[in-house]
Protein backbone atom coordinates (compact mmCIF):
# COMPACT_ATOMS: atom_id res chain seq x y z
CA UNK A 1 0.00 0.00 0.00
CA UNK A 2 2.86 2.26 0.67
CA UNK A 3 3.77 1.79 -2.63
CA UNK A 4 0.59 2.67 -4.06
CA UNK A 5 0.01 6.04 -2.19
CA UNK A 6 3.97 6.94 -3.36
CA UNK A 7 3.48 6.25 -7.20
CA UNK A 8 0.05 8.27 -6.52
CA UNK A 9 1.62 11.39 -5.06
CA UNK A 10 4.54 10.90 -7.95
CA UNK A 11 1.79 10.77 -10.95
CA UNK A 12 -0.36 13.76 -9.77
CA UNK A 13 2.75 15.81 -9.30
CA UNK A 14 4.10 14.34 -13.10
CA UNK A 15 0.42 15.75 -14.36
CA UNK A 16 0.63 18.89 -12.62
CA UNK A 17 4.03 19.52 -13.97
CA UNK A 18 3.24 18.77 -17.83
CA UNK A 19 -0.23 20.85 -17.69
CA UNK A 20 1.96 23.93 -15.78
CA UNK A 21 4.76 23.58 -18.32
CA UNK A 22 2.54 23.33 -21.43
CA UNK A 23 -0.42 25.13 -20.56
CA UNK A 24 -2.45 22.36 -21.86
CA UNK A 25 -3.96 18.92 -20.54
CA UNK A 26 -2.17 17.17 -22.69
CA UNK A 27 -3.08 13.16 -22.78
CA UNK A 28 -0.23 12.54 -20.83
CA UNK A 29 -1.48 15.14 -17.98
CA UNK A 30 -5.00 14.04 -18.10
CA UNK A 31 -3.80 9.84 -17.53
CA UNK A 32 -1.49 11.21 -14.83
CA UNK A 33 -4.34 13.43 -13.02
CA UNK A 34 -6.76 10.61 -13.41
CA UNK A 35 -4.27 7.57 -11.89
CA UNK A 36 -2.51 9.53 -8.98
CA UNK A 37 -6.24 10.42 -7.08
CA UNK A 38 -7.10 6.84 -7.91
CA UNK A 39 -4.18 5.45 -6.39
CA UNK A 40 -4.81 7.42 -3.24
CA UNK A 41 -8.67 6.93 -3.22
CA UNK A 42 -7.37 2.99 -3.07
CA UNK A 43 -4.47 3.21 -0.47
CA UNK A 44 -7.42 5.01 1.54
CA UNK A 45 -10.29 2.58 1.37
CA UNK A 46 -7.95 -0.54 1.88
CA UNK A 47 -6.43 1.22 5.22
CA UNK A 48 -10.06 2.40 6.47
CA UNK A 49 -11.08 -1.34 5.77
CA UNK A 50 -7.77 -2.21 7.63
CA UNK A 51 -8.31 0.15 10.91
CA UNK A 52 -9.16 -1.37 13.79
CA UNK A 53 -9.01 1.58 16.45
CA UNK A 54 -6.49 3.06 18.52
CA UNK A 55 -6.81 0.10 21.20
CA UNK A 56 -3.01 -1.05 20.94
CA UNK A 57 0.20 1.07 21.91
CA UNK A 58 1.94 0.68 18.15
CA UNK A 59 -1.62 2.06 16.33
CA UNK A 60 -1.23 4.99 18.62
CA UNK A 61 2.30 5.35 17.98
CA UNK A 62 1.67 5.44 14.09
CA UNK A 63 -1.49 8.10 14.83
CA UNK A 64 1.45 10.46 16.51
CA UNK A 65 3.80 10.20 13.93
CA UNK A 66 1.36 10.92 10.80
CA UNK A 67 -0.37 13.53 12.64
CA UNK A 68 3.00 15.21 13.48
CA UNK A 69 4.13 14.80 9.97
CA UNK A 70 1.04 16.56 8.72
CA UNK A 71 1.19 19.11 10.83
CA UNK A 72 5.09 19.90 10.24
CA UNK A 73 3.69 20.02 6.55
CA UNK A 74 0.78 22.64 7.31
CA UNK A 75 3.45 24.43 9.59
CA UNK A 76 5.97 24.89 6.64
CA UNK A 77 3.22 25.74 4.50
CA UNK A 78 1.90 28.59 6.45
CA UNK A 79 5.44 29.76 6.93
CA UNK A 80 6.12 29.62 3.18
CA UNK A 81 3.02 31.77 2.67
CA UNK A 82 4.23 34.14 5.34
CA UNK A 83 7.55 34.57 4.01
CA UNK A 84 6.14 35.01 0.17
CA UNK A 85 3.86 37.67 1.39
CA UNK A 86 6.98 39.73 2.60
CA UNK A 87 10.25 38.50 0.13
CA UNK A 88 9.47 37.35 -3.57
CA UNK A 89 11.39 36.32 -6.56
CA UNK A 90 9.94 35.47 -9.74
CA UNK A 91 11.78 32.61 -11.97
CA UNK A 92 10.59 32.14 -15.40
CA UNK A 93 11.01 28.84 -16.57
CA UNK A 94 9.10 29.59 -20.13
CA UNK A 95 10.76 28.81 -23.12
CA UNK A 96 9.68 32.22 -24.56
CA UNK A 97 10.66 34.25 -21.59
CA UNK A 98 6.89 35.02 -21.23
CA UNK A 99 6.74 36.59 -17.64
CA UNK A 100 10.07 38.23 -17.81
CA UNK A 101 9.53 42.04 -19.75
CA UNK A 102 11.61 42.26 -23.02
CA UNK A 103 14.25 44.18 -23.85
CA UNK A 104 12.06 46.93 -25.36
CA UNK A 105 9.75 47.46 -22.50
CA UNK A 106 12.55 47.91 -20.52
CA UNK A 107 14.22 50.55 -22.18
CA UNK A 108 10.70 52.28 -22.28
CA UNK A 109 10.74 52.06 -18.72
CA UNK A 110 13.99 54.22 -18.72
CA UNK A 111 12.75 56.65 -20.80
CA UNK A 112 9.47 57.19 -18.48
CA UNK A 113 11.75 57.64 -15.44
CA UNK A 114 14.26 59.65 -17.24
CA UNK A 115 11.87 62.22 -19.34
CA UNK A 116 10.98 64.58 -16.56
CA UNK A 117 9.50 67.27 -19.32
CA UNK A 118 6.62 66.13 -19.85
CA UNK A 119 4.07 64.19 -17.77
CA UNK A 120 4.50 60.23 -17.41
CA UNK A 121 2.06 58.02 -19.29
CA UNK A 122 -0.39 55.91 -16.99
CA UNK A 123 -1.50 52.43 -17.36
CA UNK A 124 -4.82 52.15 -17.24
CA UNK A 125 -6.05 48.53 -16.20
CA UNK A 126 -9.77 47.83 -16.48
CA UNK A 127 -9.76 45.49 -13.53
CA UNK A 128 -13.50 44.29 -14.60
CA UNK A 129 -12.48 43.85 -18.46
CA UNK A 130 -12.84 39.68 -19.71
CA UNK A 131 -9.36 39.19 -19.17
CA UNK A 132 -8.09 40.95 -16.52
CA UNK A 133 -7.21 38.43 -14.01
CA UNK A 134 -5.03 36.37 -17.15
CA UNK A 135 -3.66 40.32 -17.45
CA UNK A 136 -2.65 41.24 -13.77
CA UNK A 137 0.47 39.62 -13.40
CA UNK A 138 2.01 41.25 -16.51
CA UNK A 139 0.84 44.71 -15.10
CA UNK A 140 1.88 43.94 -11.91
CA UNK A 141 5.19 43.32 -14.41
CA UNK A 142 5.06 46.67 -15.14
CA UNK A 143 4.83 48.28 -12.43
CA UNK A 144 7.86 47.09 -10.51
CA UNK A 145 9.61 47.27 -13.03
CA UNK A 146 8.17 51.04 -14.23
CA UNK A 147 9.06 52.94 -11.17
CA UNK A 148 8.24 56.14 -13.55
CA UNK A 149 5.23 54.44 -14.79
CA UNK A 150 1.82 54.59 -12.84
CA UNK A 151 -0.25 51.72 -13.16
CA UNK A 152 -3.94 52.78 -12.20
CA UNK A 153 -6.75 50.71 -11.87
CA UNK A 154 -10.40 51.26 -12.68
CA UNK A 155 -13.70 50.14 -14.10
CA UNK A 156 -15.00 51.08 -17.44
CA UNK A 157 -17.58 53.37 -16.56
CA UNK A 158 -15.05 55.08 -14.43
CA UNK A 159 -11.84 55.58 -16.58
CA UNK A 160 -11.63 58.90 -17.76
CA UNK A 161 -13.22 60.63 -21.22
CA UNK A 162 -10.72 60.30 -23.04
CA UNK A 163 -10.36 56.60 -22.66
CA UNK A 164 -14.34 55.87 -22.21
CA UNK A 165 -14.07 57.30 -26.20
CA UNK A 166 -12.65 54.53 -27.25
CA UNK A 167 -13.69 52.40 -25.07
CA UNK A 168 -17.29 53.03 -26.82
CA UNK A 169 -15.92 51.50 -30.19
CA UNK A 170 -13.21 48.87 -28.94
CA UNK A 171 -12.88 46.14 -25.76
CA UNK A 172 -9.58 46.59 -23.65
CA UNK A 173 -7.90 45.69 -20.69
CA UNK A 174 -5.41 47.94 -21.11
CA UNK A 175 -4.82 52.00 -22.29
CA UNK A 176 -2.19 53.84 -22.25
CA UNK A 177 -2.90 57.52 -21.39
CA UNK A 178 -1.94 60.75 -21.01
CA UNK A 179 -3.55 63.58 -20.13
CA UNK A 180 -6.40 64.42 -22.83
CA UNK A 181 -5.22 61.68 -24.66
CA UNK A 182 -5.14 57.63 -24.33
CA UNK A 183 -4.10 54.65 -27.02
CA UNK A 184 -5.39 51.13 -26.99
CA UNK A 185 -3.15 48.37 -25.99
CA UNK A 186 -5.36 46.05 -28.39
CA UNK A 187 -4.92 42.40 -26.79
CA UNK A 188 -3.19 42.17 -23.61
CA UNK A 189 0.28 41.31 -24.32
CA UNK A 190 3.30 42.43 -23.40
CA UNK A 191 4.41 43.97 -26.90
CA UNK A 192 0.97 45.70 -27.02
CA UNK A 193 1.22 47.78 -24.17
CA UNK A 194 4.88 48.54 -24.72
CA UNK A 195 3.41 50.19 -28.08
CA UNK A 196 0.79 51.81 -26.78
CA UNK A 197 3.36 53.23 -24.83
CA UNK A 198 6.15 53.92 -27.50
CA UNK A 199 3.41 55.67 -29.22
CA UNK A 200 2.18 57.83 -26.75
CA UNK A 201 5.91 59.08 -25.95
CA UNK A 202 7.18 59.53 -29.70
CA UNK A 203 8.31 62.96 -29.54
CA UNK A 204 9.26 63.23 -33.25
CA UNK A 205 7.30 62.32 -36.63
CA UNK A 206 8.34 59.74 -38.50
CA UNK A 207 7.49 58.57 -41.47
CA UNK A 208 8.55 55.90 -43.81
CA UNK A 209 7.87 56.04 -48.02
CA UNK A 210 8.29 52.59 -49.74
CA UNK A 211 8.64 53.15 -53.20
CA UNK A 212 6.85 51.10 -55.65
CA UNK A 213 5.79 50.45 -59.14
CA UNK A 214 9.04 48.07 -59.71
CA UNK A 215 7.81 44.83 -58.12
CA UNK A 216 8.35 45.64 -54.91
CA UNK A 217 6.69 44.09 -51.96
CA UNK A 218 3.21 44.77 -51.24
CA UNK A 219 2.54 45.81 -48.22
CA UNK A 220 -1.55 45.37 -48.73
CA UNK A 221 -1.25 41.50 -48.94
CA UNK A 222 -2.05 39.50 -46.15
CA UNK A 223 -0.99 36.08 -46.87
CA UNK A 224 2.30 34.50 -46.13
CA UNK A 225 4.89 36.21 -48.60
CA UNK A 226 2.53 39.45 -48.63
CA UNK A 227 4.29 42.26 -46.29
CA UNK A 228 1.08 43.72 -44.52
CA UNK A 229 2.66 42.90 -41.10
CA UNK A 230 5.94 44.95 -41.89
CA UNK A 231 3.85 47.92 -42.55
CA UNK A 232 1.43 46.78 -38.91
CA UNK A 233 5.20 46.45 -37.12
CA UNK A 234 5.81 50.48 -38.69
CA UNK A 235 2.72 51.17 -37.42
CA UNK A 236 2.82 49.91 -33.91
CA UNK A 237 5.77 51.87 -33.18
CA UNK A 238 3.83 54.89 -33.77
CA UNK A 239 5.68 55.32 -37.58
CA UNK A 240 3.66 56.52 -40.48
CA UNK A 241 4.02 54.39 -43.56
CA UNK A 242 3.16 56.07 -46.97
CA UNK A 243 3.56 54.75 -50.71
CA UNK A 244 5.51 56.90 -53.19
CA UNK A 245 4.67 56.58 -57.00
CA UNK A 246 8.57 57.24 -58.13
CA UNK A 247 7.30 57.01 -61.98
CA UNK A 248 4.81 59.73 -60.64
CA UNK A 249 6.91 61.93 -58.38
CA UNK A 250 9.56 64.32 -59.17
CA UNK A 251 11.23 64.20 -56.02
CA UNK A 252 11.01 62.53 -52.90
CA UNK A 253 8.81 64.88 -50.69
CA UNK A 254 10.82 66.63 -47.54
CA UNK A 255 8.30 64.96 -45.28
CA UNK A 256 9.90 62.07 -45.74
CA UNK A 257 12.11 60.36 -42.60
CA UNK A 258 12.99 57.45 -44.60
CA UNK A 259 12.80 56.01 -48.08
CA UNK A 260 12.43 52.14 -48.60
CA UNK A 261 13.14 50.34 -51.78
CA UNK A 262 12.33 46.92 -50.80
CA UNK A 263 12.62 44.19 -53.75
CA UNK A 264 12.40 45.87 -57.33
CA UNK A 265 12.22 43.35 -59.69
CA UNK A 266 12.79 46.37 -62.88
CA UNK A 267 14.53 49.13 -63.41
CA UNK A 268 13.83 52.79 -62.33
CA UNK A 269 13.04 55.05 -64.35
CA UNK A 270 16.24 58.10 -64.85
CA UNK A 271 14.43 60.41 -63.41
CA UNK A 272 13.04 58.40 -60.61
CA UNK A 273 16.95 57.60 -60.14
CA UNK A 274 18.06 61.49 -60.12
CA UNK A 275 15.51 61.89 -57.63
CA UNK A 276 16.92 59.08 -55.02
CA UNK A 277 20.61 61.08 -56.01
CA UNK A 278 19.55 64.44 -55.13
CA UNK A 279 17.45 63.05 -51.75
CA UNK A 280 20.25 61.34 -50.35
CA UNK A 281 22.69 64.61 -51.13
CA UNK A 282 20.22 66.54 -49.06
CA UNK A 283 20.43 64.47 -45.82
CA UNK A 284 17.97 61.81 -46.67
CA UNK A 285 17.98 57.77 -45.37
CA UNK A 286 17.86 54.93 -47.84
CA UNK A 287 17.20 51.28 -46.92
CA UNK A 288 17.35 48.73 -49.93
CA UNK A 289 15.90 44.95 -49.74
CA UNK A 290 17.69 42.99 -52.56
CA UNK A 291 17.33 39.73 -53.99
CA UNK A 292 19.62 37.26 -55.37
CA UNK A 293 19.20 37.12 -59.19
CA UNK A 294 17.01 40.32 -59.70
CA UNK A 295 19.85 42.79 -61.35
CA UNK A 296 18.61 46.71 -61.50
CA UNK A 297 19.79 49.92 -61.76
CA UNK A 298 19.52 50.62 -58.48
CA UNK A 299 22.80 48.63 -57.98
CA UNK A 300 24.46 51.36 -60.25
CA UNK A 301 23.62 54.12 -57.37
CA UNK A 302 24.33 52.07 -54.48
CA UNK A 303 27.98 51.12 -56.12
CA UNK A 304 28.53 54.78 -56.07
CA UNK A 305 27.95 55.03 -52.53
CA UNK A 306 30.35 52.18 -51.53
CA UNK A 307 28.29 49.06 -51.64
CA UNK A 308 29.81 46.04 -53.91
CA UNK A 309 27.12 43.87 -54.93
CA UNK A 310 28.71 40.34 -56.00
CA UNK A 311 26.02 38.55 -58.28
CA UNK A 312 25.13 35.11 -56.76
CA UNK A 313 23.29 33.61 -53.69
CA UNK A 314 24.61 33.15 -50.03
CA UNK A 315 25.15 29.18 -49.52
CA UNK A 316 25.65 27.27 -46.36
CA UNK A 317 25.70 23.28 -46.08
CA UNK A 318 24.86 23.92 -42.45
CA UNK A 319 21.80 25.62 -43.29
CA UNK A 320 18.40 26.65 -41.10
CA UNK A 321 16.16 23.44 -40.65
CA UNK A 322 13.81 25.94 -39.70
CA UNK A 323 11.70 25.95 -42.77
CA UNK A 324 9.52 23.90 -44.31
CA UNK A 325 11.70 23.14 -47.36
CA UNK A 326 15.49 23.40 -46.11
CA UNK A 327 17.81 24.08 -48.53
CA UNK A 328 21.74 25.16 -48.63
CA UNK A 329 20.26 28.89 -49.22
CA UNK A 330 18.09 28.65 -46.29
CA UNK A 331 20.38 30.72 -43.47
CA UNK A 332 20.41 30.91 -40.22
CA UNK A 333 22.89 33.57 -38.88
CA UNK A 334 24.13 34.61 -35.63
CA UNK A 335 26.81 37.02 -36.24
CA UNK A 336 26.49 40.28 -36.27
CA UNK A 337 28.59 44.13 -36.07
CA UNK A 338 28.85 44.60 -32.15
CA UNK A 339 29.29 48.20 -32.67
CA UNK A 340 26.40 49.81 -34.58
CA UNK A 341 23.98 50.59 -33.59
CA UNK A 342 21.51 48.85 -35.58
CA UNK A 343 23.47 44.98 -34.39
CA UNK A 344 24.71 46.33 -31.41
CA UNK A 345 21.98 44.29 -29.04
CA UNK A 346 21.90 40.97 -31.13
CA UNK A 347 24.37 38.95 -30.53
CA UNK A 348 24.99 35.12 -31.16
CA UNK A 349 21.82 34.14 -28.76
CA UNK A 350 19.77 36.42 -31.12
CA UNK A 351 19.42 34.51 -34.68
CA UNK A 352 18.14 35.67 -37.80
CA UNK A 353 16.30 33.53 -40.34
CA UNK A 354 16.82 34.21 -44.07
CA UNK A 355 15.79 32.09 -47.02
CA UNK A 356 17.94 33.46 -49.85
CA UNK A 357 20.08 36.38 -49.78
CA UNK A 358 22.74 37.83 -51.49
CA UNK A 359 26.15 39.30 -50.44
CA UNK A 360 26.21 43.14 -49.57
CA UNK A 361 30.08 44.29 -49.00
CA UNK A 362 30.96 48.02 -47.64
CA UNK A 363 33.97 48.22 -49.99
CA UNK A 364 35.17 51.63 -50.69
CA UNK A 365 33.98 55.37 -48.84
CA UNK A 366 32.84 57.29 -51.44
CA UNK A 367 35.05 60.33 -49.12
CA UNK A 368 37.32 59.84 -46.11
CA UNK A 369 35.14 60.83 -43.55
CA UNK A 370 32.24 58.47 -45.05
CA UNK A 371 31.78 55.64 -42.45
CA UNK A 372 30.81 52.43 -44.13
CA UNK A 373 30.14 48.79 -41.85
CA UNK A 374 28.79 45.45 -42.68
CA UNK A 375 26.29 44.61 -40.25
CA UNK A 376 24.83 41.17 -40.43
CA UNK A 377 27.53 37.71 -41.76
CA UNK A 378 26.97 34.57 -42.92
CA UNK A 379 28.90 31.73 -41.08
CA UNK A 380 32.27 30.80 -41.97
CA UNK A 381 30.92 27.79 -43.70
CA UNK A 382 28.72 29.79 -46.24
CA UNK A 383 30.00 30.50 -49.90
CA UNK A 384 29.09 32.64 -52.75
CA UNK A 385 27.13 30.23 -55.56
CA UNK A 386 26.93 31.69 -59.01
CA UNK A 387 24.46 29.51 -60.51
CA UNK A 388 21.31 31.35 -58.80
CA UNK A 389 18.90 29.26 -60.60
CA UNK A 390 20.51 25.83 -59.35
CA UNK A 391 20.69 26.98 -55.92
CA UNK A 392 16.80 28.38 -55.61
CA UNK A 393 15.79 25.37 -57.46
CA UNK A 394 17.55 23.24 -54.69
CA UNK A 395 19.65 21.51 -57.44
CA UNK A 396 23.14 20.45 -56.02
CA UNK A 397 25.73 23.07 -55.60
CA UNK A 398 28.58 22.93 -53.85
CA UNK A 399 31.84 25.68 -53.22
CA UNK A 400 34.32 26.62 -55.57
CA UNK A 401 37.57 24.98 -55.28
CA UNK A 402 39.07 28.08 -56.29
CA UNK A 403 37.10 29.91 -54.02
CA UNK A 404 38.51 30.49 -50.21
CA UNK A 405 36.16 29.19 -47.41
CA UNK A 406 36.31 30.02 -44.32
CA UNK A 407 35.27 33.73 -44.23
CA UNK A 408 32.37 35.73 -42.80
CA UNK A 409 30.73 37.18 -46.06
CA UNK A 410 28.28 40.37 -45.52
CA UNK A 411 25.05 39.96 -46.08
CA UNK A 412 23.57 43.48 -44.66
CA UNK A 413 25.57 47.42 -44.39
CA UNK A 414 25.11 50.50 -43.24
CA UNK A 415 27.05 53.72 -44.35
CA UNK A 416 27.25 57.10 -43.36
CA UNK A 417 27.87 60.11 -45.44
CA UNK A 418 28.29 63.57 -44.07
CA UNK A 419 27.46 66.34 -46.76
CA UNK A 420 27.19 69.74 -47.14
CA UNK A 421 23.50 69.87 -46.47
CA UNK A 422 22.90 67.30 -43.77
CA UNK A 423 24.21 63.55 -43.48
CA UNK A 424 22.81 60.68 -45.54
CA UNK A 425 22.49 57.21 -44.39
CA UNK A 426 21.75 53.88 -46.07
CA UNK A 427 21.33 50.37 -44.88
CA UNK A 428 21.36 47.77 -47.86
CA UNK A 429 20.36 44.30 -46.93
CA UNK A 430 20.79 41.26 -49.20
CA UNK A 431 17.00 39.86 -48.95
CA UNK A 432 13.57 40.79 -48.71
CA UNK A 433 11.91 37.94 -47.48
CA UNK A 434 12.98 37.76 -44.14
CA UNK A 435 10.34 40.67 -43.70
CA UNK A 436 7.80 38.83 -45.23
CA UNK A 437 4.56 37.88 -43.41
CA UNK A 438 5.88 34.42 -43.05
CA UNK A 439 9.25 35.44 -41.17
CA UNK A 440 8.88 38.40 -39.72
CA UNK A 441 8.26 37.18 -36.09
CA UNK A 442 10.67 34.37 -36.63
CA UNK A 443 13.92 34.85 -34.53
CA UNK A 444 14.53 38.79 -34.62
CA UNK A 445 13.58 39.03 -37.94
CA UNK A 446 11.76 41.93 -37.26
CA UNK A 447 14.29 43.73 -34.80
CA UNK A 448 16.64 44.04 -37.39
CA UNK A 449 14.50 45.74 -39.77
CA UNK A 450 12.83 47.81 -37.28
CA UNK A 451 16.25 49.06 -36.15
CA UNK A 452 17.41 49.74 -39.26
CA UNK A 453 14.64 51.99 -40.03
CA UNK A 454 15.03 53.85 -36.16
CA UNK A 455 18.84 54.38 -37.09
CA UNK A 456 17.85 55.93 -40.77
CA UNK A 457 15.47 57.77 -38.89
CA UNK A 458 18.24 59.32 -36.41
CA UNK A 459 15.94 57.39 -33.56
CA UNK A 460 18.63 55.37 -32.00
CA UNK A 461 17.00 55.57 -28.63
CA UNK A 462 14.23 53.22 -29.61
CA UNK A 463 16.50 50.29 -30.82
CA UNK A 464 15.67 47.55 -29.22
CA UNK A 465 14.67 43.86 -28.93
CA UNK A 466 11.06 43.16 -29.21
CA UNK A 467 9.25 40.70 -27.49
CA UNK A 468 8.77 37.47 -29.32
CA UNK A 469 5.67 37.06 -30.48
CA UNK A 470 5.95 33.69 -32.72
CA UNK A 471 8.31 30.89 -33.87
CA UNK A 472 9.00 29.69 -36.95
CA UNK A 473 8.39 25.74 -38.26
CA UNK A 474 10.69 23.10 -37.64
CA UNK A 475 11.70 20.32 -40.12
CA UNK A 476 10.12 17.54 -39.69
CA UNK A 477 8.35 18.87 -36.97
CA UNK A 478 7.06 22.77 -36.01
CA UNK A 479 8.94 23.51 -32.81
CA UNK A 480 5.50 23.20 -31.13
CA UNK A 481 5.69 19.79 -31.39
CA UNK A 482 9.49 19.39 -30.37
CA UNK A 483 8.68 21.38 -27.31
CA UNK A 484 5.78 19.35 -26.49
CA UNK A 485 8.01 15.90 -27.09
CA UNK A 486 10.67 17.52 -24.91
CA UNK A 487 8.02 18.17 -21.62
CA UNK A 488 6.93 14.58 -22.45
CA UNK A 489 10.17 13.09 -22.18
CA UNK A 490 11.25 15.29 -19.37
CA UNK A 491 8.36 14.58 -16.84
CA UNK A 492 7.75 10.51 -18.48
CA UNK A 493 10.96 9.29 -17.75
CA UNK A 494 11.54 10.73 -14.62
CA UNK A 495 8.62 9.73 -13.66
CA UNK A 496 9.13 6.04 -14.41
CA UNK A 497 12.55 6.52 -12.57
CA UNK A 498 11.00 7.59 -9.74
CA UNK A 499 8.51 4.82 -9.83
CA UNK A 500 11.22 2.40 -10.13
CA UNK A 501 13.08 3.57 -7.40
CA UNK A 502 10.11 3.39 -5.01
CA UNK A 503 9.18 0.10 -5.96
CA UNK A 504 12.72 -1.09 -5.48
CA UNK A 505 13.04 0.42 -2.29
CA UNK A 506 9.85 -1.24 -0.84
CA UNK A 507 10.89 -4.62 -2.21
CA UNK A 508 13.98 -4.30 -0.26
CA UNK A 509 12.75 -3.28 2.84
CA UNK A 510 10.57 -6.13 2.45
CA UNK A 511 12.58 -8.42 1.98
């Protein structure tokens, strides 16, 4: 019987474990919740049937020492509780970090304590919304964390005009407000609120034009290789995104922050050219999305401002097994320029997923006090392939003999280029598909585009590291179901160790 009330204590702790881990009653959580209380509900009814009093000396003996041992265990209990009411550490055991504030929010909540100006932003928590009880311990998050930030709660009909406005056309949980003026945190999550945030404290305009009429990416489609969520992730950072009709416009207008050329797949027109020339002699920012095999004249201007564009793809035997068709092209990169600003947080803990890129190299200042970096390398086992077709068909390719290996080739730079009437900048990055819908919340796909467009946009105190938001698919299986395999194996087979042990242990002492 001793056995049986061990393996039931050992099973519904197993179950517990797997449902806290996953967040789901998995099969294996559910048989383990169901068998432990069974097991006990057994031990119990065969000692009941077994009791015969407390007429003998041992029976009272035995009655001491379990009633002492549960009472030690209430004691301890109570004393836990006490102590965790006064001294408290959080340790977040998620895969995804989930309880532990990101990177971004953080540096948010420096800016809050730090901007003395103006007045803080509050949080506004609608402690009677649907979800506020999932909500509270991320505010609770932010507010030891915020020291700057005040964290008020309310009801609905209570919260103030400005945020019973929108209140009247949207649920929340969450606003972020200021005084005569509030933005919704949408959902509840953590990268929400930080943006609700971010945009209520954006001091300066910015806004980004993408040009287009070349093939470049749409920004209106919403399915996997459309690029509505890069213009959503502008947009959440309080940036305003505009289209510019080159073939239409003279000149790129002065409200401009930053222009974005993001995948032509034709050539500008001269005049459309001239106009990119004359913007970037003014002071202007230029990011450029390539792709391996598409030759324009774009490459022309960027040659003339330092950038060597090799013709070919970026290979790598070693390549990501992230996606659902892995091929040598298919890169997953972890090294990065530790020194710019737009790099500077990721480092090799912070990967980037790319599925075909070519090689951008900062090869010659165009003056001597131009400043030109690469940003973003492919691992030393990665090669330039010539035959583009072969390697995006997924043919077999394979290095150069004449070719050195060995070397970190550039797949992303950034240069710098004081002039008379203000300083340009351009970032030129080898692919444009990391950004698409599909990838852009794999890895940091989206921090490094985001931060190139802050340090075009002379915003370098919003660079950051979002939080993660989604994971990309695993080959042969998403990373889902590898994680759920993983809390399988990790509470199964101790738990069958454990079970082991017991039963070995009782067999000896028995025998």
């Amino acid at each position: 019987m001793r056995f049986l009330s061990a393996a039931g204590l050992v099973t519904i702790l197993s179950g517990l474990g797997a449902y806290y881990a996953t967040e789901q009653l998995s099969w294996f959580s559910i048989v383990n919740l169901i068998v432990g209380p069974l097991l006990l509900v057994t031990v119990v009814v065969v000692e009941i049937g077994r009791f015969r009093g407390f007429t003998g000396a041992s029976s009272r003996r035995v009655a001491l020492r379990w009633g002492l041992g549960i009472a030690a265990v209430v004691a301890a209990s109570l004393a836990a509780n006490l102590l965790g009411m006064r001294w408290h550490s959080t340790i977040d055991l998620t895969v995804e970090r989930r309880y532990t504030l990101s990177d971004q929010t953080l540096l948010i909540c420096e800016q809050i304590a730090a901007n003395r100006d103006t007045e803080a932003p509050s949080l506004l928590f609608l402690e009677d919304a649907l979800m506020a009880k999932e909500v509270r311990p991320l505010i609770e998050a932010y507010r030891g964390a915020c020291p700057g930030l005040e964290v008020r709660e309310t009801r609905a009909t209570d919260a103030p005009p400005e945020a019973r406005a929108l209140l009247s056309s949207a649920d929340a949980t969450v606003l972020a407000c200021q005084p005569g003026r509030c933005e919704l945190a949408g959902f509840p999550s953590e990268e929400n609120i930080s943006n609700a945030l971010l945009r209520l404290g954006r001091k300066r305009h910015v806004r980004v034009d993408f040009l287009v009429g070349h093939g470049e990416v749409n920004l209106a489609s919403e399915n996997e290789y459309g690029f509505s969520g890069l213009a959503g992730a502008l947009r959440d950072e309080g940036i305003q995104v505009a289209a510019l009709v080159g073939a239409a416009a003279r000149a790129v207008p002065k409200e401009t922050t930053v222009l974005v050329v993001a995948g032509p797949e034709r050539n500008l027109l001269p005049a459309e050219l001239a106009a990119i020339e004359r913007y970037l002699e003014r002071g202007g920012s230029l990011l450029v999305l390539l792709e391996p095999g598409v030759t324009t004249n774009l490459e022309p201007l960027l040659g003339r401002w330092g950038f060597e564009l090799p013709k070919g793809v970026l290979a790598d035997r070693a390549g990501s097994p992230l996606l659902e068709d892995p091929k040598p092209t298919s890169l997953l990169l972890r090294s990065y320029n530790p020194f710019h600003p737009v790099t500077r947080k990721l480092s090799n803990r912070t990967l980037l997923l790319m599925p075909g890129a070519r090689a951008v190299i900062p090869a010659r200042k165009p003056r001597p006090d131009d400043d030109l970096e690469g940003l973003v390398f492919s691992n030393r086992s990665a090669w330039l392939e010539k035959d583009v077709v072969a390697a995006l068909a997924d043919r077999a390719i394979a290095p150069d003999p004449d070719e050195p290996l060995g070397q970190e080739l550039p797949l992303a730079a950034a240069g710098r280029y004081p002039r008379a009437r203000g300083e340009a900048r351009i970032v030129v990055i080898g692919d444009r598909d990391f950004a698409s819908n599909r990838l852009l919340l794999a890895l940091y796909n989206r921090d490094l585009f985001l931060n190139a467009v802050l340090w075009l946009a002379e915003d370098d105190e919003h660079i950051s590291l979002r939080p993660k938001a989604w994971t990309p698919h695993q080959d042969p299986f998403t990373l889902q179901q590898t994680l759920a395999y993983f809390y399988f194996l990790a509470f199964a087979l101790p738990e069958v160790l454990l079970l082991l042990g017991i039963h070995a242990w009782y067999r000896q002492r028995g025998a």
